[in-house]
N, C-alpha and C. Protein backbone atom coordinates (compact mmCIF):
# COMPACT_ATOMS: atom_id res chain seq x y z
N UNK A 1 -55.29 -51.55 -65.91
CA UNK A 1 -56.26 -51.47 -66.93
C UNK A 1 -57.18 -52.67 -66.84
N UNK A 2 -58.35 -52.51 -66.42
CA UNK A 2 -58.88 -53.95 -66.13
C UNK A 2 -59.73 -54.14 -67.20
N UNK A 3 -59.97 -53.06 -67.79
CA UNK A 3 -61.02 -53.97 -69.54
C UNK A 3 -60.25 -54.46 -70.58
N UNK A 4 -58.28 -54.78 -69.66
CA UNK A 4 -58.00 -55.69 -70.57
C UNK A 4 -57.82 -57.22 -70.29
N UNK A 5 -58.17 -57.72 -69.13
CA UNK A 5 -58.59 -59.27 -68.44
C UNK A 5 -58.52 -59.88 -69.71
N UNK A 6 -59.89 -59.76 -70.49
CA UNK A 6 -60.92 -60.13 -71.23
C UNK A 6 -60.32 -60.49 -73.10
N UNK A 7 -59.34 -59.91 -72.71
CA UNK A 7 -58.83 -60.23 -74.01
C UNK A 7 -57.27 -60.57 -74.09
N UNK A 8 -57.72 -61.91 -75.08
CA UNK A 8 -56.63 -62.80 -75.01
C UNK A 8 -55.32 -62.94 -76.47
N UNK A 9 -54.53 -63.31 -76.86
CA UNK A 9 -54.20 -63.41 -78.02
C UNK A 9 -53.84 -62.62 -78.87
N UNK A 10 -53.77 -62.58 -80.01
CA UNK A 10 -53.36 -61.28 -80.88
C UNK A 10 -54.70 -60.14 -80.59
N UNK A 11 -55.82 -59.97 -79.79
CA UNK A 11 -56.72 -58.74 -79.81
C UNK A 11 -55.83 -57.90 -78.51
N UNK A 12 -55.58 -58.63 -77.69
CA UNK A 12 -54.76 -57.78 -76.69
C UNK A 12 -53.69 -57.08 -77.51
N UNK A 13 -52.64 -57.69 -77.97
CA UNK A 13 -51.37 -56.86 -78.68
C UNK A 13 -52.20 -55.96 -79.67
N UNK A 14 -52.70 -55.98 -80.52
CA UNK A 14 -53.28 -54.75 -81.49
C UNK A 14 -54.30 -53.72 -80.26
N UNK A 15 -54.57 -54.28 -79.19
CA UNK A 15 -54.95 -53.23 -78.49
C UNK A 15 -53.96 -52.47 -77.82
N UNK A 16 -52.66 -52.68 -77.17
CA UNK A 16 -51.77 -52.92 -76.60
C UNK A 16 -51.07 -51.23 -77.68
N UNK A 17 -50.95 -52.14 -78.89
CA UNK A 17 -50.44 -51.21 -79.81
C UNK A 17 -51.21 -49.74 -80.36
N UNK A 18 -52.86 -50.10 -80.11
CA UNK A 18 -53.60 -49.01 -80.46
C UNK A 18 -53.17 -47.52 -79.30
N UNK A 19 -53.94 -48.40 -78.47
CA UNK A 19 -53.19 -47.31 -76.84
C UNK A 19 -52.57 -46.66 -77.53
N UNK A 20 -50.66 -47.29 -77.85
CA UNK A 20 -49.73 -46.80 -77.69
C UNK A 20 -49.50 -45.42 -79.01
N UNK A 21 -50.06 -45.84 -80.49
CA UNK A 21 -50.38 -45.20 -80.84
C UNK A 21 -51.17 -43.90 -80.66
N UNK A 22 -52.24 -43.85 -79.77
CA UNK A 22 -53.19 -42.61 -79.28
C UNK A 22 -52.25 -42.12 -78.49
N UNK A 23 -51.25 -42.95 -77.80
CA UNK A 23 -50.40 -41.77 -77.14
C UNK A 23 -49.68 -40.99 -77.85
N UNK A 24 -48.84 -41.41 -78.69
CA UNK A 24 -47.92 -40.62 -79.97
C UNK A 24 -48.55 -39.44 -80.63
N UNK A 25 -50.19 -39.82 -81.18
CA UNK A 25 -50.59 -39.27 -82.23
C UNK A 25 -51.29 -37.62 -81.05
N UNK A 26 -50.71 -36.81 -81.01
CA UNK A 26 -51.40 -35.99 -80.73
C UNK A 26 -52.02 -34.19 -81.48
N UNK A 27 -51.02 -34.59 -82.73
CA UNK A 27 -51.72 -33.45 -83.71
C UNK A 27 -51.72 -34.32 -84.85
N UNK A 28 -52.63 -33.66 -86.00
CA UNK A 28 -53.88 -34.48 -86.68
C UNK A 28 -52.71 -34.49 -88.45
N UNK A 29 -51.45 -34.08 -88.14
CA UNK A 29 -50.39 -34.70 -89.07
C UNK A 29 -50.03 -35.77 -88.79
N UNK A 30 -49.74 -35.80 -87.56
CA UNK A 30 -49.26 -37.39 -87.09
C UNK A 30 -50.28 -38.35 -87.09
N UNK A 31 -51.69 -38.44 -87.01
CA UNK A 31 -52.53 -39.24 -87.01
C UNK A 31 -52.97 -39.04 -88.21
N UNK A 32 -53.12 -38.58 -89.24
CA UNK A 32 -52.91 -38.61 -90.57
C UNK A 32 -51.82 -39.50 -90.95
N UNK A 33 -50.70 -39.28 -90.66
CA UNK A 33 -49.74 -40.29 -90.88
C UNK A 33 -49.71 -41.66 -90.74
N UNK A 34 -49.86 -41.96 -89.60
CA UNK A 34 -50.30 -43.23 -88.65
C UNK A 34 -51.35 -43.60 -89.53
N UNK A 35 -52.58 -43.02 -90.00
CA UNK A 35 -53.53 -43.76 -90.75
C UNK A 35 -53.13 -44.36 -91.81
N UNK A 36 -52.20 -43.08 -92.82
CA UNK A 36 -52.05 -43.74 -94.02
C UNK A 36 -50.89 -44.52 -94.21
N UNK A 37 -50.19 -44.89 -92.82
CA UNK A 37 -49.41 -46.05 -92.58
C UNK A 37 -49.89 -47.07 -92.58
N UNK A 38 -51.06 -47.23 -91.73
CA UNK A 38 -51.81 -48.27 -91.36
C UNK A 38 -52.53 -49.24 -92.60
N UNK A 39 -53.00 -47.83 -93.44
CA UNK A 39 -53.92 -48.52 -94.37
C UNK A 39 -53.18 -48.57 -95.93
N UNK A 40 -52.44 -48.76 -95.93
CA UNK A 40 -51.77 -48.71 -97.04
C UNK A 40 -51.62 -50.01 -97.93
N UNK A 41 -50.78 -51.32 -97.12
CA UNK A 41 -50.74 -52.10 -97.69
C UNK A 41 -52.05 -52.62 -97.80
N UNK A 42 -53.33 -52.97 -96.79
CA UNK A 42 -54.70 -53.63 -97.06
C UNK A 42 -55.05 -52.67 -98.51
N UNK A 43 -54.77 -51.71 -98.64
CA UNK A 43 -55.57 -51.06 -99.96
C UNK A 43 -54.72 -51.60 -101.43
N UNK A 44 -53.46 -51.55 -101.09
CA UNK A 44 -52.98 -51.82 -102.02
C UNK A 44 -53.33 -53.10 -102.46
N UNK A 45 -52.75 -54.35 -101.69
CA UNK A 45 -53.22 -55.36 -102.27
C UNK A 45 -54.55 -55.60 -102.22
N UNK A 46 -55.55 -54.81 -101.39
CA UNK A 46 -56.57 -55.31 -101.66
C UNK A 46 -56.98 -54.52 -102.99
N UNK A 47 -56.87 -53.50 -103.39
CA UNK A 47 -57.34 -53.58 -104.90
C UNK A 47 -56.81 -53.63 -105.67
N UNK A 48 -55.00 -54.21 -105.82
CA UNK A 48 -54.63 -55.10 -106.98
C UNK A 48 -55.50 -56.15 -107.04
N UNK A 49 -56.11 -57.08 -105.66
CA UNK A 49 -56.41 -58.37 -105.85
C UNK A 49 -57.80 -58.10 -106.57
N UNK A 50 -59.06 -57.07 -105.67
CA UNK A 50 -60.20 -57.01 -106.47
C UNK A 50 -59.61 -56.47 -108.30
N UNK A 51 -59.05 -55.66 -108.87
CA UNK A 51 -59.09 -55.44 -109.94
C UNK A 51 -58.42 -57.27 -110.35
N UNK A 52 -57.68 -57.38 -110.43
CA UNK A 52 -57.30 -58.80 -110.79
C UNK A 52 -58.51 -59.95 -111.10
N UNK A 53 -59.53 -59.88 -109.95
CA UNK A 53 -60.99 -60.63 -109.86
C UNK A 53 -61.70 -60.04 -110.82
N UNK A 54 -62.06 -58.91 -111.10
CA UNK A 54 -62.96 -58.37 -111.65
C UNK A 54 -62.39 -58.53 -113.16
N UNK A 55 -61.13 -57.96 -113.79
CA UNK A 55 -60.97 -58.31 -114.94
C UNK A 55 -60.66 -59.65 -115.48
N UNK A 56 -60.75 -60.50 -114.72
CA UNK A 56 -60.74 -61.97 -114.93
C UNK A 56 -62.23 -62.67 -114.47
N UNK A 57 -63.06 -62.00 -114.13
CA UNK A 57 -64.75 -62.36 -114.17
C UNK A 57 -65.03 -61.41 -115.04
N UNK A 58 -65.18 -60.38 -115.97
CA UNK A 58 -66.02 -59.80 -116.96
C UNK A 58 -64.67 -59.49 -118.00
N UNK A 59 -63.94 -60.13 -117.91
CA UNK A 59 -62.98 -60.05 -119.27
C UNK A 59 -62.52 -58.41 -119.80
N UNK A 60 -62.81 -57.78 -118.71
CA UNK A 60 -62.35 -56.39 -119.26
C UNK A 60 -61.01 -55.96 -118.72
N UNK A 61 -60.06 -55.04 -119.39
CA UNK A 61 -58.54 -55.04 -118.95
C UNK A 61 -58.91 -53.57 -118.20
N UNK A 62 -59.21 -53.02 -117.98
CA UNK A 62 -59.94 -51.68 -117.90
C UNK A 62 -59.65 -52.01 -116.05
N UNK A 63 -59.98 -53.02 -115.55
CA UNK A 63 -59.92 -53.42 -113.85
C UNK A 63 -58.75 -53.82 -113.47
N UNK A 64 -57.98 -54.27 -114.61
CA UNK A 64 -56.07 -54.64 -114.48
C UNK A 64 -55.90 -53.13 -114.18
N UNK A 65 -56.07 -52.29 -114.85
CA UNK A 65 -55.52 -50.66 -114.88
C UNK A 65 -55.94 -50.74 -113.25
N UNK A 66 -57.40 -50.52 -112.67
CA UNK A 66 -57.75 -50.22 -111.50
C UNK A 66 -57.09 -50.55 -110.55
N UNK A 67 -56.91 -51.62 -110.43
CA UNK A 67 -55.99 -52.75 -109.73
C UNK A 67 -54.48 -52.22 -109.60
N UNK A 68 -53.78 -51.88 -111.00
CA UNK A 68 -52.22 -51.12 -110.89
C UNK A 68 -52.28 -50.21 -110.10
N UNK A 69 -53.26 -48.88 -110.65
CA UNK A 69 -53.77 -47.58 -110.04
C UNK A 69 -53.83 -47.76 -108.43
N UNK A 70 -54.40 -48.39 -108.02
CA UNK A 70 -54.76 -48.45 -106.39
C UNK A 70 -53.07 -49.27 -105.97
N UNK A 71 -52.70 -50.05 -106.63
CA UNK A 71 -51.42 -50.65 -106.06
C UNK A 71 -49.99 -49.46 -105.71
N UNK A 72 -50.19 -48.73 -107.11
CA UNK A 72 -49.58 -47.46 -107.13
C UNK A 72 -49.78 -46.41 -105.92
N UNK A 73 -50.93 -46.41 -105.88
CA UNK A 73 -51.13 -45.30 -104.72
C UNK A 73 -51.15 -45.62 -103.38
N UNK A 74 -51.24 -47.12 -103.52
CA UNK A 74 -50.65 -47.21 -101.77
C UNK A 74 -49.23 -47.03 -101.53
N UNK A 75 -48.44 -46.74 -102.77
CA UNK A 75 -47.16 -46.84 -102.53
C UNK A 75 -46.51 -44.93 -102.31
N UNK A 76 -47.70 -44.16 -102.88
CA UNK A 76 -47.73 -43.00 -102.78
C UNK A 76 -48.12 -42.67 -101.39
N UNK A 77 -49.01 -43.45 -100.77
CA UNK A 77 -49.56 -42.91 -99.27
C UNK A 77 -48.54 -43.48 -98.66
N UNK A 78 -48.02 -44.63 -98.90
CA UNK A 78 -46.75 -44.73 -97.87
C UNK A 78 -45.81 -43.60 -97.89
N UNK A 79 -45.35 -42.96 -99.07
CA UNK A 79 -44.36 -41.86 -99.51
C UNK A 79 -44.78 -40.96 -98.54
N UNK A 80 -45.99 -40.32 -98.31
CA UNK A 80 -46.82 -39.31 -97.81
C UNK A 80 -46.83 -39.71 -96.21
N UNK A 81 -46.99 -40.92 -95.80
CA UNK A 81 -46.81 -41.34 -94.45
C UNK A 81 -45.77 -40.97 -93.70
N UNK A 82 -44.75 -41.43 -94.41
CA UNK A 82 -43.51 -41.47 -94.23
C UNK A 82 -42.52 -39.53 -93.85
N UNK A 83 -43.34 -38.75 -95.04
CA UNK A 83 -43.07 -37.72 -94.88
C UNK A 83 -44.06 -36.45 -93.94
N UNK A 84 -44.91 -36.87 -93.62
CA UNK A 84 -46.25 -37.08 -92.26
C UNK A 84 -45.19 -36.94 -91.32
N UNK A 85 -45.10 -38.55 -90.83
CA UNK A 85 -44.48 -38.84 -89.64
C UNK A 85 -43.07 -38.09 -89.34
N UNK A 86 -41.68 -38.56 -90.57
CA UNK A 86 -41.06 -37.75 -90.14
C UNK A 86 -40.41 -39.08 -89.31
N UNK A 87 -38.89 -39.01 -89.04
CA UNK A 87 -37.91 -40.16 -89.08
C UNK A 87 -38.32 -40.43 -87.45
N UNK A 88 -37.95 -39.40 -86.23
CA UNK A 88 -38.56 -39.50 -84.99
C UNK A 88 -39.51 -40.42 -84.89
N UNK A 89 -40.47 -40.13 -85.16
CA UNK A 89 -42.28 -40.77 -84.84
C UNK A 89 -41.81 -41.83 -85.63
N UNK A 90 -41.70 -42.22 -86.68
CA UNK A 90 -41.66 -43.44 -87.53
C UNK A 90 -40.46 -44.23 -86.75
N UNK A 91 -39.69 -44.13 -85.84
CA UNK A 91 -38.63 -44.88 -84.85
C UNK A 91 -39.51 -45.24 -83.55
N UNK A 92 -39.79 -44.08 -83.17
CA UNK A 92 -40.62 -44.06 -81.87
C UNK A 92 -41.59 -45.30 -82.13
N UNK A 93 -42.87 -45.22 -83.22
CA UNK A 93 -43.58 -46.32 -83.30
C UNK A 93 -43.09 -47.15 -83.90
N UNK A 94 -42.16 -47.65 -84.35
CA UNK A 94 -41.70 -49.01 -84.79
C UNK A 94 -40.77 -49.29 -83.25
N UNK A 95 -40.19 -48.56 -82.78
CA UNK A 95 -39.69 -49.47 -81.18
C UNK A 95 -41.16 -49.99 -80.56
N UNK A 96 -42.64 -49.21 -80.20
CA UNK A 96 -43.14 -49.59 -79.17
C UNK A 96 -43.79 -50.73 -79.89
N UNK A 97 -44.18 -51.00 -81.64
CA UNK A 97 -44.79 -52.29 -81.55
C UNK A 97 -43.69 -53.59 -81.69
N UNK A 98 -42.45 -52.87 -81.79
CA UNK A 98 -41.48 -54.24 -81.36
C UNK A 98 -41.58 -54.75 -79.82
N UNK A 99 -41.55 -53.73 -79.12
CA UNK A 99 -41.62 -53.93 -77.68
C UNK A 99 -42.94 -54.92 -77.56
N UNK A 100 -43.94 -54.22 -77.86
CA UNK A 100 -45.03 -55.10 -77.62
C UNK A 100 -45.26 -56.67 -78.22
N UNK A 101 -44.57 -56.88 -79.46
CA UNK A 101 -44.46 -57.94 -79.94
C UNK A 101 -43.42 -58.77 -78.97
N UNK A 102 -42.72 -58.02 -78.61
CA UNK A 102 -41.72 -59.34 -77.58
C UNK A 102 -42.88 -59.46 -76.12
N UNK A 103 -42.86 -58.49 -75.95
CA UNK A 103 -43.96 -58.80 -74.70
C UNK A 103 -44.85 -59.91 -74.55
N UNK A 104 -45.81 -59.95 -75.81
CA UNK A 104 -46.90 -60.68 -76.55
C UNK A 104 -46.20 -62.25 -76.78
N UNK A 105 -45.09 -62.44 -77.82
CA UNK A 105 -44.47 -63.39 -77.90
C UNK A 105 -44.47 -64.23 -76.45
N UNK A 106 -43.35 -63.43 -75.84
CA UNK A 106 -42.80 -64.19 -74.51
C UNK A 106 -44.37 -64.50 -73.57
N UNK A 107 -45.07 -63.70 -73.54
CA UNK A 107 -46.59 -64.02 -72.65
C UNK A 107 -47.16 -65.31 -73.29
N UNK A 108 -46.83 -65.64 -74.70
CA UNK A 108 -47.58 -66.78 -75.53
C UNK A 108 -46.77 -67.76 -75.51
N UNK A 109 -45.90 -67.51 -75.05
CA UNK A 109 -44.60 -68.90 -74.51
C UNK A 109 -44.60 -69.23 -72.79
N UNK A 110 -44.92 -68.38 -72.14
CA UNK A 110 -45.46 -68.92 -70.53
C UNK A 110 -46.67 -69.36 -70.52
N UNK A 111 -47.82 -69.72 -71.46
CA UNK A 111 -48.99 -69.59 -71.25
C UNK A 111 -49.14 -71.20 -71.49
């Protein structure tokens, strides 16, 4: 693979891992899955944290609710991920980004 020379550090391993993902995901349940694996925790905490900001800059509790609401439902898309993927695929991709993390590790310890 030579357009991966060029990249060094943690962009290689999340590329490393993307690959490996496009290989797994080949009907649009499983890459449904994989997404709402992926994006789950950034949503969650990211809009506990924006509702948290917002009802503590305009004093309204109304953005605490928003903030629960979105925290809640990343915990629902994980539920939904989880039952997506299906115990197989959810093993399968948690071995290859362990693999790749030792790979990555040990490459950042010869370097």
């Amino acid at each position: 693979m030579g357009g991966d020379k060029g990249k060094v550090g943690f962009c290689a391993l999340a590329d490393k891992v993307n690959k490996a993902f496009r290989f797994i995901a080949r009907s649009m349940r499983i890459k449904l899955g994989l997404f709402l694996l992926v994006i789950n925790v950034p949503f969650g905490y990211g809009g506990a944290a924006i509702g948290v900001l917002l009802a503590g800059a305009l004093n309204n509790h109304f953005w605490l609710k928003c903030g629960t609401a979105a925290y809640i439902l990343s915990w629902v898309m994980l539920g939904a991920a989880t039952i997506l993927l299906g115990r197989d695929t959810k093993n399968f991709a948690t071995n290859i980004v362990r693999r790749k993390w030792r790979a990555w590790r040990k490459m950042r310890q010869g370097a």
